[in-house]
Protein backbone atom coordinates (compact mmCIF):
# COMPACT_ATOMS: atom_id res chain seq x y z
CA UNK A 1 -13.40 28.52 -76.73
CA UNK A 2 -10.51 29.03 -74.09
CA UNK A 3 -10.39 32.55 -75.24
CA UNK A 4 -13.42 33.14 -74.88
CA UNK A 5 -13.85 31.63 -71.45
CA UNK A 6 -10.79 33.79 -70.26
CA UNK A 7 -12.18 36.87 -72.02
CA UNK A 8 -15.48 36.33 -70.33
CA UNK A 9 -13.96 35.78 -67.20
CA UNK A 10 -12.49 39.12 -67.05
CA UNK A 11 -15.10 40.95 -68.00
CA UNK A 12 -16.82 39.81 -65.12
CA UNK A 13 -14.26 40.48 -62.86
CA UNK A 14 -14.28 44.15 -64.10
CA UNK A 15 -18.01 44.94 -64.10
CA UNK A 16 -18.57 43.10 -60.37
CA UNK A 17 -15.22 45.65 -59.47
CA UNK A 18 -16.81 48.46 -61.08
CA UNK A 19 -19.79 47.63 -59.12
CA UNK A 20 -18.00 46.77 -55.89
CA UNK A 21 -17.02 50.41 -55.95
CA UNK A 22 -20.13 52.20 -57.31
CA UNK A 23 -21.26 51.10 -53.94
CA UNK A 24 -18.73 52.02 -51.96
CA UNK A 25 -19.04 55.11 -53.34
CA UNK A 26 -22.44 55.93 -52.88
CA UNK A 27 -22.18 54.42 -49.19
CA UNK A 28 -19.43 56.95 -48.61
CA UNK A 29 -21.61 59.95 -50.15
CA UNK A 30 -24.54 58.88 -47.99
CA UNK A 31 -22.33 58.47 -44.74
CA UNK A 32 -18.19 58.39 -44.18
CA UNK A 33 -18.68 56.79 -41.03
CA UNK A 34 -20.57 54.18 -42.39
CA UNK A 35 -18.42 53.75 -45.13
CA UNK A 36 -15.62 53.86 -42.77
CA UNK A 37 -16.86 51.04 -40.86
CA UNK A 38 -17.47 48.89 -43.76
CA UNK A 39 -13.92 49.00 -44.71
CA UNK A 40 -12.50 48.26 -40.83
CA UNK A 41 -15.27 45.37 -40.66
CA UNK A 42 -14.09 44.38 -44.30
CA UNK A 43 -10.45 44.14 -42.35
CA UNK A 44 -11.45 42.31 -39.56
CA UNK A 45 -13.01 39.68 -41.47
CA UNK A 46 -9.85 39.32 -43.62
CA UNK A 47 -7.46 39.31 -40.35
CA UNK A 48 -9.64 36.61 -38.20
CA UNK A 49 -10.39 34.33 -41.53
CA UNK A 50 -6.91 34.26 -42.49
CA UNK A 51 -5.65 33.55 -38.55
CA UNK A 52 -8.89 30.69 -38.89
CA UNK A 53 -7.02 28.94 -41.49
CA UNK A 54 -3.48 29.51 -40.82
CA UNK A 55 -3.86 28.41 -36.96
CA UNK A 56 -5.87 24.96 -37.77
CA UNK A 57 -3.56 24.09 -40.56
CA UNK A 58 -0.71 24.91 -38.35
CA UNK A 59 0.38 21.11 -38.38
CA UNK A 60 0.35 21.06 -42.13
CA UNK A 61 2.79 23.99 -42.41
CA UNK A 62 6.41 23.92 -42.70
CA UNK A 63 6.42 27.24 -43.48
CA UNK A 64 5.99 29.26 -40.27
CA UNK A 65 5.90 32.58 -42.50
CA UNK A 66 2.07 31.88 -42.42
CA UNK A 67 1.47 30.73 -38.91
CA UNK A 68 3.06 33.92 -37.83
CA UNK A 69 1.46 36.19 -40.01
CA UNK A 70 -1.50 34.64 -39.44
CA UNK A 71 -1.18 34.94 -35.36
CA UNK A 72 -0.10 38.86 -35.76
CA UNK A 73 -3.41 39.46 -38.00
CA UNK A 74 -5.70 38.17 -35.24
CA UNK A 75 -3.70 40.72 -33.08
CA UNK A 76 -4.45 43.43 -36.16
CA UNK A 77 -7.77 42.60 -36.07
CA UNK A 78 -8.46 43.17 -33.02
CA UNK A 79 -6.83 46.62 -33.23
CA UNK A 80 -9.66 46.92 -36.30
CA UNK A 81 -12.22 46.11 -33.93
CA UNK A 82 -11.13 48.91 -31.48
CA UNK A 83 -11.50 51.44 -34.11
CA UNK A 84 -15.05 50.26 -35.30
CA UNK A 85 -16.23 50.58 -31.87
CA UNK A 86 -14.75 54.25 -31.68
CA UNK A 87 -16.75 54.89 -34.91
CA UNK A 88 -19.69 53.50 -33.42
CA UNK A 89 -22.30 55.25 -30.83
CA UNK A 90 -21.96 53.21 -28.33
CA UNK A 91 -21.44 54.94 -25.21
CA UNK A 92 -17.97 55.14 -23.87
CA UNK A 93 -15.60 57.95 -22.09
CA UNK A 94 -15.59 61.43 -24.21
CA UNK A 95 -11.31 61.25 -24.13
CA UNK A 96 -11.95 58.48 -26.48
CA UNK A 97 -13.96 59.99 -29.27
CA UNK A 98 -11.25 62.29 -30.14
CA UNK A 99 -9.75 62.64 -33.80
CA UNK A 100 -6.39 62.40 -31.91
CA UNK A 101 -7.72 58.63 -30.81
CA UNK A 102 -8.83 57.40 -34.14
CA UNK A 103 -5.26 58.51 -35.92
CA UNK A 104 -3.42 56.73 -32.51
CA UNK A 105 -5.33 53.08 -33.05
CA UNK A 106 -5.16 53.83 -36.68
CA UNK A 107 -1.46 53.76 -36.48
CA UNK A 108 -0.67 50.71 -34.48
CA UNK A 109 -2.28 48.96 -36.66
CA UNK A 110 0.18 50.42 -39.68
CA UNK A 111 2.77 49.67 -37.70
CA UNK A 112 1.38 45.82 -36.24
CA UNK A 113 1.02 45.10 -40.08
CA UNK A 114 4.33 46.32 -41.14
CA UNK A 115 6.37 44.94 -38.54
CA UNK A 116 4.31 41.69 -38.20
CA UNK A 117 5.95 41.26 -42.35
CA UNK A 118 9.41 41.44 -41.52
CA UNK A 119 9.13 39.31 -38.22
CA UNK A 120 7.27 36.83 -40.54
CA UNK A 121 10.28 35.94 -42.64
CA UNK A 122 12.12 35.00 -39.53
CA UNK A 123 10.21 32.10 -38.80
CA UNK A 124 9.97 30.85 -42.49
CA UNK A 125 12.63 27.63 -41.27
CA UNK A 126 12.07 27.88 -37.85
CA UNK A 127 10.17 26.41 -35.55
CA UNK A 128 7.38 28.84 -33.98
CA UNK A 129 6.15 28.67 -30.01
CA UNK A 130 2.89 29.74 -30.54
CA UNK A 131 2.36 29.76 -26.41
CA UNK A 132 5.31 32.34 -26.70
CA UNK A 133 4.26 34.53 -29.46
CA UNK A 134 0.50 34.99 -28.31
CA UNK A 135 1.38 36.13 -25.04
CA UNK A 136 3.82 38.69 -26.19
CA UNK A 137 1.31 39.95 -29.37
CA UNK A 138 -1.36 40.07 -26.00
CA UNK A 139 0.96 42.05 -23.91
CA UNK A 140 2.01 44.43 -25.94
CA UNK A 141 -1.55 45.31 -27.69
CA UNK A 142 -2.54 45.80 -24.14
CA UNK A 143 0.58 47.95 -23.03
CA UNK A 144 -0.55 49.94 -26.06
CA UNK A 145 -3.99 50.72 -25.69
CA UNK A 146 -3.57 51.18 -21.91
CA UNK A 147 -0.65 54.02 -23.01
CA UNK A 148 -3.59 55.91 -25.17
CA UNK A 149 -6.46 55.39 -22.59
CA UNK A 150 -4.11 57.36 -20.39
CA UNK A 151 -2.73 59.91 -23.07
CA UNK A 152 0.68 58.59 -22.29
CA UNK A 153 1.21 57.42 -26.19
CA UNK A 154 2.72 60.52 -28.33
CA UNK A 155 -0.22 62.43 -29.81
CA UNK A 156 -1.10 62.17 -33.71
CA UNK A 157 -3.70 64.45 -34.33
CA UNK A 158 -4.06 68.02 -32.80
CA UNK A 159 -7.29 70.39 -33.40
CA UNK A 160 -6.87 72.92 -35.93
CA UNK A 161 -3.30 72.04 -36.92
CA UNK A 162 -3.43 68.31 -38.30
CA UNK A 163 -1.59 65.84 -37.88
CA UNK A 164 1.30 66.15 -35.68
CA UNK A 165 5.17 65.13 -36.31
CA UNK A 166 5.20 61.98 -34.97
CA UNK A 167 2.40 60.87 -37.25
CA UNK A 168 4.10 61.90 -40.29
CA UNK A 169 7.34 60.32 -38.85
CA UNK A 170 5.90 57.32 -38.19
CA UNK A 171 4.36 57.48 -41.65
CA UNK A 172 7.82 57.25 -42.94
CA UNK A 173 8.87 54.26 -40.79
CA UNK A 174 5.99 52.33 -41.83
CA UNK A 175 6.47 52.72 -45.31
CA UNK A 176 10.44 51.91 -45.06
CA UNK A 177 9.56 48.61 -42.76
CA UNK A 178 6.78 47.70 -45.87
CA UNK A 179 9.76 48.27 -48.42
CA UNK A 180 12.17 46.17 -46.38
CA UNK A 181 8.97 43.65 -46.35
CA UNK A 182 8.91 44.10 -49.69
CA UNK A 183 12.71 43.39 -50.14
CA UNK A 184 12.73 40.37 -48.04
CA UNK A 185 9.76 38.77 -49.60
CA UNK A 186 11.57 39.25 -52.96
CA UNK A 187 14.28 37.82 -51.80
CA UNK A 188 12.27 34.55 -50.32
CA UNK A 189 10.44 34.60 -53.14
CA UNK A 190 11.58 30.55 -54.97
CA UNK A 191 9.78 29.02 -50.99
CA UNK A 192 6.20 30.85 -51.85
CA UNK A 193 3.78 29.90 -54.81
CA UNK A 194 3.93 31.87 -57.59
CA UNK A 195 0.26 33.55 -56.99
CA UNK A 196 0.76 33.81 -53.40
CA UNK A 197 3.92 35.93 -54.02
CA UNK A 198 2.15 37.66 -56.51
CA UNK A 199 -1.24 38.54 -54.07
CA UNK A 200 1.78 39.14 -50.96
CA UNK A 201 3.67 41.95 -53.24
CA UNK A 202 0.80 44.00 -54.75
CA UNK A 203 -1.11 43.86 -51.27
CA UNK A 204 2.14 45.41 -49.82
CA UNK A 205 2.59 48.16 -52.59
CA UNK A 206 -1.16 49.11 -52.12
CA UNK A 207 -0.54 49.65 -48.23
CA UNK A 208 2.53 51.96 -49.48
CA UNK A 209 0.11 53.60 -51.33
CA UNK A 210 -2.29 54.65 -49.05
CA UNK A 211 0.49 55.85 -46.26
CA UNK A 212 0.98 59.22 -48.10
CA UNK A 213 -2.80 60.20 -48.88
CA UNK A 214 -4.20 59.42 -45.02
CA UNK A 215 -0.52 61.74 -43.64
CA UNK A 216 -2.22 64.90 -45.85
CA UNK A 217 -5.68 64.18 -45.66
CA UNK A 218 -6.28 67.49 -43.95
CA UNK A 219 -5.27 69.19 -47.19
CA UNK A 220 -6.47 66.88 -49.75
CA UNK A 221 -10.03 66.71 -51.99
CA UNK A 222 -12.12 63.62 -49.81
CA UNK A 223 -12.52 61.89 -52.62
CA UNK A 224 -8.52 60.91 -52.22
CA UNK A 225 -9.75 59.95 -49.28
CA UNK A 226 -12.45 57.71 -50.14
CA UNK A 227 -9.85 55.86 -52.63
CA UNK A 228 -7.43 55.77 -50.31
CA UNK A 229 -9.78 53.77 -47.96
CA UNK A 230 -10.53 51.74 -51.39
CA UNK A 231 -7.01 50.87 -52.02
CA UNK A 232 -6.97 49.48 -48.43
CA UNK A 233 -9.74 47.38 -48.91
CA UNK A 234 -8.20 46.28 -51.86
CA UNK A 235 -4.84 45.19 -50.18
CA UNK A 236 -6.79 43.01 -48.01
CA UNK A 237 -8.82 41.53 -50.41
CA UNK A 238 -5.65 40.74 -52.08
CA UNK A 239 -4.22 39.20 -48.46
CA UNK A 240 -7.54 36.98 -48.98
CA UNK A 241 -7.07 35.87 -52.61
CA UNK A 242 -3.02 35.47 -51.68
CA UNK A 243 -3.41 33.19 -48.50
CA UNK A 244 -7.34 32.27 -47.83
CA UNK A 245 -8.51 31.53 -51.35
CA UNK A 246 -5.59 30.12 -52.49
CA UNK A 247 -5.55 27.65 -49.88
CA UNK A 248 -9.10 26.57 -49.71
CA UNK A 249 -8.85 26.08 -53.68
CA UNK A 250 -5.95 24.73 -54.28
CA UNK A 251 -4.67 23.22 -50.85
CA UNK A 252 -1.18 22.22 -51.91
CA UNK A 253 -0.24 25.94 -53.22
CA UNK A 254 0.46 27.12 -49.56
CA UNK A 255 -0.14 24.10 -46.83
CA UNK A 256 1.70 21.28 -49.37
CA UNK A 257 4.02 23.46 -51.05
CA UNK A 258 7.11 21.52 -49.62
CA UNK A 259 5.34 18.49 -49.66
CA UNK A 260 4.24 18.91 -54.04
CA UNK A 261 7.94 20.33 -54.69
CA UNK A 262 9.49 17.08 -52.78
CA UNK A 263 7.05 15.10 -54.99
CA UNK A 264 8.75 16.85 -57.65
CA UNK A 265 11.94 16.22 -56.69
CA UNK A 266 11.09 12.90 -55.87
CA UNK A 267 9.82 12.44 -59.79
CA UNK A 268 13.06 13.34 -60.92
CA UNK A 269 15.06 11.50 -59.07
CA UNK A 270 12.85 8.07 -59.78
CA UNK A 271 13.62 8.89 -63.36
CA UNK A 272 17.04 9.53 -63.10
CA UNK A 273 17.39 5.86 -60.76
CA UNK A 274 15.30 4.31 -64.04
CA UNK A 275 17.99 5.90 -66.28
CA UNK A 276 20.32 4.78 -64.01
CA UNK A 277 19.18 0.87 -63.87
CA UNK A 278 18.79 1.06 -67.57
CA UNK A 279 22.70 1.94 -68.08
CA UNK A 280 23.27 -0.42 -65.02
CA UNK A 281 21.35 -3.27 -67.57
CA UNK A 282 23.36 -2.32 -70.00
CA UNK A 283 26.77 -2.26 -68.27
CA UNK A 284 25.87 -5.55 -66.87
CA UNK A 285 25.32 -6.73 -70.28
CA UNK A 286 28.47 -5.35 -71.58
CA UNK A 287 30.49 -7.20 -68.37
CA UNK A 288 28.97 -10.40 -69.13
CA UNK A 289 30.07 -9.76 -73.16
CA UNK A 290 33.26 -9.10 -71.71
CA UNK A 291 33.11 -12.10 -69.35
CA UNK A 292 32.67 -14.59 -72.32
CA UNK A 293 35.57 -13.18 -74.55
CA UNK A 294 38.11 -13.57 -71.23
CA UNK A 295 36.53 -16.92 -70.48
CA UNK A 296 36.96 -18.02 -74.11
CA UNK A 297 39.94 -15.53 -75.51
CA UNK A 298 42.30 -15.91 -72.51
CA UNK A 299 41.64 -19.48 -71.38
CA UNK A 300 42.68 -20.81 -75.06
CA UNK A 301 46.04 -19.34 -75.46
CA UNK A 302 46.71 -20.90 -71.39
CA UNK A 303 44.93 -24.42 -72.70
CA UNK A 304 46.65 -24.05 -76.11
CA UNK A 305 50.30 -23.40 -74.03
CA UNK A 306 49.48 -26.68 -71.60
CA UNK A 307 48.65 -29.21 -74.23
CA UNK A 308 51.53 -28.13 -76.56
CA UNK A 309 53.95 -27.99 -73.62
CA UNK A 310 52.40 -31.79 -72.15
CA UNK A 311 53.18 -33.18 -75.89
CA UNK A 312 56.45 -31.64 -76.35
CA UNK A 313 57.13 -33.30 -72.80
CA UNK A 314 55.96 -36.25 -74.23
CA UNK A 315 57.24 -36.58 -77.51
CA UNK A 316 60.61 -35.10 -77.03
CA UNK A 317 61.50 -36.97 -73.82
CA UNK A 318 64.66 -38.72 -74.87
CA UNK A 319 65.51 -35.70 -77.22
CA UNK A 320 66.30 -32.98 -74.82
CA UNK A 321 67.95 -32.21 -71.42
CA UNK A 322 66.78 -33.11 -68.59
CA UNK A 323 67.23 -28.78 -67.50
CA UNK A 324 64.94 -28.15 -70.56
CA UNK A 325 62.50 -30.73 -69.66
CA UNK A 326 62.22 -29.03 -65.86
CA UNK A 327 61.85 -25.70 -67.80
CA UNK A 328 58.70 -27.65 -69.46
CA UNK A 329 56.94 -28.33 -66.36
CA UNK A 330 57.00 -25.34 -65.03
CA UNK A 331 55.18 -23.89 -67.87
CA UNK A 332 52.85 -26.99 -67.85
CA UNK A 333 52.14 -26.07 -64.33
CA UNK A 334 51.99 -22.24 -64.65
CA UNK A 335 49.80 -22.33 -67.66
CA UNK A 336 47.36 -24.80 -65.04
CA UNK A 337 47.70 -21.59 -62.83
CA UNK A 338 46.66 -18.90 -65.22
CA UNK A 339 43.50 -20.82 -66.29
CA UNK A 340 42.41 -21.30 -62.57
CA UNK A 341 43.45 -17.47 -61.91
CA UNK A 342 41.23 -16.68 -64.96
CA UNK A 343 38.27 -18.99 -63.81
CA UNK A 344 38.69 -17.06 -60.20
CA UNK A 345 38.65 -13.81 -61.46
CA UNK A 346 35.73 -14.42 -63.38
CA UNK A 347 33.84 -15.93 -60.38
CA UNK A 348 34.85 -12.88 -58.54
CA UNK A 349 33.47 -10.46 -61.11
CA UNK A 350 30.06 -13.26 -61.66
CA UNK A 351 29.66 -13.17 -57.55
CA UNK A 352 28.08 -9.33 -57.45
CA UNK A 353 26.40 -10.01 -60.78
CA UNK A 354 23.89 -13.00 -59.64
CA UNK A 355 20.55 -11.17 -57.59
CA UNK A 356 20.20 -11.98 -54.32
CA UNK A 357 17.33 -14.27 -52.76
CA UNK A 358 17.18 -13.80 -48.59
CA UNK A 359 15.81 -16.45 -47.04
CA UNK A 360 15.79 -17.75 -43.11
CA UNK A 361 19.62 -19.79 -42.89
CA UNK A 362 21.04 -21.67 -40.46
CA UNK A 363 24.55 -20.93 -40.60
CA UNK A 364 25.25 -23.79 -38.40
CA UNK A 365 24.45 -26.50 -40.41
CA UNK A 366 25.69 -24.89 -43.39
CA UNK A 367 29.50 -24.59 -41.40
CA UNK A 368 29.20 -28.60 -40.79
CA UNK A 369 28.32 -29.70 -43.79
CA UNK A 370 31.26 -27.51 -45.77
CA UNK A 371 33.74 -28.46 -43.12
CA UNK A 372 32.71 -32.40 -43.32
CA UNK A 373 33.39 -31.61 -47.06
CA UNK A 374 36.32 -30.16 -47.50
CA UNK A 375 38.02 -32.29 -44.23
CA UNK A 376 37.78 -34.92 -46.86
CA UNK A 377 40.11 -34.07 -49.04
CA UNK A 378 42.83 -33.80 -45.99
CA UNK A 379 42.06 -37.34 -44.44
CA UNK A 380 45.30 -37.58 -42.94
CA UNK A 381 44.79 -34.54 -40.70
CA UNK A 382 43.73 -33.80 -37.27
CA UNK A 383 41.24 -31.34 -37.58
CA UNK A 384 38.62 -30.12 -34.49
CA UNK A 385 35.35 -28.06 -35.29
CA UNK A 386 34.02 -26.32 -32.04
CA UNK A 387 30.78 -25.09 -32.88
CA UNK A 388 30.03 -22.57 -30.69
CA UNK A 389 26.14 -20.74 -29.96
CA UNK A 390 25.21 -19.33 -33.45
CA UNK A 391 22.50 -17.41 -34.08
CA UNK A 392 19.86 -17.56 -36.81
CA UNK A 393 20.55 -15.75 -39.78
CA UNK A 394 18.43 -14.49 -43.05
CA UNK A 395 20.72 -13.83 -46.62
CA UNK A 396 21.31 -15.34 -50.16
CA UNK A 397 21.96 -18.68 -48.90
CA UNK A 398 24.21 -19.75 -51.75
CA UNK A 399 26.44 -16.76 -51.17
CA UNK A 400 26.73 -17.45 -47.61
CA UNK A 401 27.89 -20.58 -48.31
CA UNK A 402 30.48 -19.30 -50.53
CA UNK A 403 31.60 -17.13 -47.45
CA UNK A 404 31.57 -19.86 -45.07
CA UNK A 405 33.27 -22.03 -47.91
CA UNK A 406 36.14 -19.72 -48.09
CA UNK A 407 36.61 -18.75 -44.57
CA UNK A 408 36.48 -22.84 -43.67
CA UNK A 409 38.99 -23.39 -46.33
CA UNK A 410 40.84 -20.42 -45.45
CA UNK A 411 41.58 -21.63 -41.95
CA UNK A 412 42.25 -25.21 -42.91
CA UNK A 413 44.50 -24.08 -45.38
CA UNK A 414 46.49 -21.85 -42.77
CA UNK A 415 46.75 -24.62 -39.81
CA UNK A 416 48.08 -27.40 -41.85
CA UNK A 417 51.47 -27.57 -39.70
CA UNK A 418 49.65 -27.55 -36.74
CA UNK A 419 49.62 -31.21 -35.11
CA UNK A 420 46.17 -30.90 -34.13
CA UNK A 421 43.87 -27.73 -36.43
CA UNK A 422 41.25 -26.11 -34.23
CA UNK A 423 38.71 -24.61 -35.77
CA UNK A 424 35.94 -22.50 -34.10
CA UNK A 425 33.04 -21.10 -35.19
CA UNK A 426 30.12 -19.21 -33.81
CA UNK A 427 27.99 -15.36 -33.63
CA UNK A 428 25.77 -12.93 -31.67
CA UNK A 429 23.05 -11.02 -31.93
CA UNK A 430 23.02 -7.12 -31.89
CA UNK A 431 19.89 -4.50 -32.27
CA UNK A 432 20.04 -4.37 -35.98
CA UNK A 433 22.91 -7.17 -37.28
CA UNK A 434 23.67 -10.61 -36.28
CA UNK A 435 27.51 -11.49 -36.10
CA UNK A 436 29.62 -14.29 -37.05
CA UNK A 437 32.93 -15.36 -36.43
CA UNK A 438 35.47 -18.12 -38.10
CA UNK A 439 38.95 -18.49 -35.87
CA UNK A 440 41.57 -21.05 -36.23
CA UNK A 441 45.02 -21.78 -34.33
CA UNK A 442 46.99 -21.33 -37.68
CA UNK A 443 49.79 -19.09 -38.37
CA UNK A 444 47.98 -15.99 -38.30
CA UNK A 445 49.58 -12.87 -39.93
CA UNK A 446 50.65 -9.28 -39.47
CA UNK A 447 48.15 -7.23 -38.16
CA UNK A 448 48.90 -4.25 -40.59
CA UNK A 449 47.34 -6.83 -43.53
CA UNK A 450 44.13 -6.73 -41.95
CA UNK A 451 42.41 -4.64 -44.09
CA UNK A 452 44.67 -5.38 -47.22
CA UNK A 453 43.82 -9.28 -47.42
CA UNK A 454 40.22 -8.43 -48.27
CA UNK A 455 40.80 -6.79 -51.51
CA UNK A 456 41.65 -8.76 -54.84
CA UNK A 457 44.95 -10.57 -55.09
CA UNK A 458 46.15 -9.13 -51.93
CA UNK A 459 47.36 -11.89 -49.76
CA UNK A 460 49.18 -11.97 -46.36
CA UNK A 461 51.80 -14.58 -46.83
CA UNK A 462 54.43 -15.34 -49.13
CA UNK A 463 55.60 -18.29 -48.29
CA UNK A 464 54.99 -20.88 -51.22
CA UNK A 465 53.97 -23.35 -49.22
CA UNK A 466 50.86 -21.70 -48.67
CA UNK A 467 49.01 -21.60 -52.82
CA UNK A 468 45.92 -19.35 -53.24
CA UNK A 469 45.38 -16.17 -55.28
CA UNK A 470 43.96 -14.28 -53.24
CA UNK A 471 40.80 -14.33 -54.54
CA UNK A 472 38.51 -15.95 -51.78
CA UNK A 473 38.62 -12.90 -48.82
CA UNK A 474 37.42 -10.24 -51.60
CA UNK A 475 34.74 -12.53 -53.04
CA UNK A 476 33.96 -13.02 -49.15
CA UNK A 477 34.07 -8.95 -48.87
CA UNK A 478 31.95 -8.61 -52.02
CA UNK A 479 29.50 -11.00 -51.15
CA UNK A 480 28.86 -9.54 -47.04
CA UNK A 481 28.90 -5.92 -48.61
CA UNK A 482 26.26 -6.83 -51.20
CA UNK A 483 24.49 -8.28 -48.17
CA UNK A 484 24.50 -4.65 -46.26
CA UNK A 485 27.08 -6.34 -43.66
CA UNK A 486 30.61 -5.31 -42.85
CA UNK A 487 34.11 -8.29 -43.20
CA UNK A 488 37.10 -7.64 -40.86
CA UNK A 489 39.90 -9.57 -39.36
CA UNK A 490 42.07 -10.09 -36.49
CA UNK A 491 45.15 -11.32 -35.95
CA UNK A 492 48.73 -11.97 -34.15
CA UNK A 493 51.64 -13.76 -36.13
CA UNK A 494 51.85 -17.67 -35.16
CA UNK A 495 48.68 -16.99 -32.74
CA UNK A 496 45.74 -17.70 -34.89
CA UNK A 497 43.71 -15.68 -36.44
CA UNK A 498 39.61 -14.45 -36.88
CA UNK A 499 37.58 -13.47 -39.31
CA UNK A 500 34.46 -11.68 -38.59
CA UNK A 501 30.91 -10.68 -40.80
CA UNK A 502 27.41 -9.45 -40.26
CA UNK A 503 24.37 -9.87 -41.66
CA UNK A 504 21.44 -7.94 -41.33
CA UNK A 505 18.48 -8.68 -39.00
């Protein structure tokens, strides 16, 4: 049925041709003129409908290629609409009915049309002043005609002789600037749709075409002439079918062209992000797998080590030295380290697993209430909160707390030989973040660990009398980066220190 439908379809397509030009034809045997003027009105319409749609889609159309084009064949139009009015008997100065006229507006047009091709691909990514281009298109159309009106512009056509050498000259520079149009569209060819480029490259060859026949039409049967004139018609019908058709029938080939192939794009890349969170499902599955054996493979042996170590303490008190039973201990208590190393690692890697829910916080009351609970465990200390102005803040609010949790503990851990620990803690607001800050009067450190102390199991200080992994800063950096915020720190040995996040608004 398809084939039949396309089958049909051509068939049509021939016989209204064939009929397109049996009437033509016989126009042209009844009067050239007429026939002449049929074909320049046939141009003008093309021009003016495809500067129509080009102009008031303008907006629309990345590609300047067309609004340029489009501008220039008003311009060419107009030079059309000269030459019908020299065909025509309307009265007008006799210097103007010459052959030498007709070949002179004949040819700027050529030569608008070629040139207006290659200055086309110029603007294809650039941005086009149309108050800049009409005026000079105007100007120069007008410089133009006003050089023929007073037989200033080199002569084409001379009585009895033909055309003269600049004609056939600028026959040849016509036809080079439609190959290099040729060339360039070839070469531009992956930014236009497929039957636009198509329409665009045939019209050109056609105008080639016809360049040789009207340079020797002095010497040549007319009916070369008459096809000649039919092959132009033809290249601008195929100008309309390229740009005006196209557009009107399928609006995306030429005005969304950009917009359908970053749709495209757009496609691809939305499945490649839901290949992307199907691995990530997967990889997450395969951490939490990996999780549980750690949890449950390494915590054993370190569990297995304690209890066996606590009996042999036990049991064997009396038995051996007292060196061997300090050697004891310290594997009792370094086996109690590795398990709480292993649980911290594994909250580390669990923190940027859990999904986020962003709520309204107040970061205030969170700060007092982790501070009230972890002061208890210190009871014996003098420890000052200064709250400072804090500003409203919107995140997961049980990873905040973790942040605040570690920070808190952080700087009561570090001021424990002060006499009296000041803590501070407070924020601003910016344009597009809201910033936090948590400073104590501790120890501080060296200012060249400042961006060290935030990654995993890097710490600042050596000293044993200070115990931590270094775990809590890098699940504080995880947690602020998976928030869309930044983590940094300042500090001065024995001055304090200050550790700063943000949070998006």
């Amino acid at each position: 049925m398809n084939k039949f439908n396309f089958s049909e379809e051509v068939s049509v397509r021939i016989l209204t041709g064939f009929l397109i030009f049996l009437f033509l034809y016989i126009i042209n045997q009844y009067s050239v003129i007429l026939f002449q003027t049929i074909s320049e009105i046939f141009a003008v319409v093309i021009c003016l409908g495809i500067f129509f749609v080009t102009w008031n889609s303008r907006v629309f159309i990345k590609n300047n290629f067309f609004v340029f084009l489009g501008i220039s064949l008003f311009f060419i139009g107009v030079v059309h609409i000269v030459h019908i009015i020299l065909y025509s008997s309307m009265p007008m100065p006799v210097v103007l009915k010459t052959a030498n006229i007709h070949q002179q507006v004949k040819l700027v047009s050529e030569y608008f049309l070629a040139l207006s091709l290659i200055l086309s691909f110029y603007f294809i990514n650039k941005k086009i002043k149309t108050y800049i281009v009409i005026p000079i298109w105007a100007g120069i159309i007008f410089i133009i005609f006003f050089l023929i009106y007073k037989g200033i512009f080199p002569a084409n056509w001379k009585n009895n002789l033909g055309l003269t050498d600049f004609n056939e000259l600028s026959d040849y520079i016509i036809s080079g600037l439609l190959i290099i149009s040729i060339m360039l569209l070839y070469k531009k060819k992956n930014i236009f749709d497929k039957e636009i480029f198509k329409f665009l490259l045939i019209s050109i060859i056609l105008f080639i075409i016809t360049i040789p026949i009207f340079s020797i039409q002095k010497d040549i049967p007319e009916i070369f002439i008459f096809l000649a004139s039919t092959i132009t018609i033809l290249a601008f019908y195929l100008l309309y079918k390229g740009i005006i058709e196209t557009t009107l029938t399928k609006p995306y080939t030429m005005l969304f062209k950009e917009l359908k192939d970053n749709h495209d794009k757009l496609n691809d890349l939305n499945k490649q992000l839901q290949q992307n969170i199907r691995d990530l499902e997967i990889i997450n599955k395969d951490l939490e797998d990996f999780n549980w054996s750690i949890s449950h493979d390494l915590k054993t042996p370190f569990n297995i080590i304690g209890i066996a170590t606590k009996n042999i303490i036990e049991d064997s008190k009396n038995l051996i030295s007292e060196k061997s039973l300090k050697y004891l201990e310290i594997v009792k208590e370094e086996s109690k380290k590795g398990q709480k190393l292993i649980e911290e690692l594994l909250h580390f890697f669990r923190s940027s697993m859990k999904k986020l829910e962003v709520q309204d916080i107040s970061i205030e009351i969170i700060a007092r209430d982790i501070f009230e609970e972890i002061r208890l465990s210190c009871p014996d200390r003098n420890i000052i909160l200064n709250i400072k102005s804090i500003p409203k803040a919107r995140g997961d609010i049980v990873s905040v707390k973790e942040v605040l949790y570690n920070l808190i503990l952080n700087a009561i851990k570090f001021t424990k030989n002060k006499e009296t620990a000041i803590i501070e803690i407070g924020g601003w607001e910016k344009e597009n973040e809201k910033c936090f800050y948590v400073k104590d009067n501790g120890i501080g450190f060296n200012i060249i660990y400042a961006n060290k102390i935030f990654n995993i199991l890097e710490k600042a200080h050596n000293k044993k009398e200070y115990d931590g992994d270094g775990i809590g800063l890098a699940i504080v950096n995880k947690i602020i980066k998976r928030h869309a915020g930044k983590v940094w720190a300042e500090s001065k040995e024995n001055e304090g220190a200050i550790f700063y996040f943000t949070l998006p608004v």
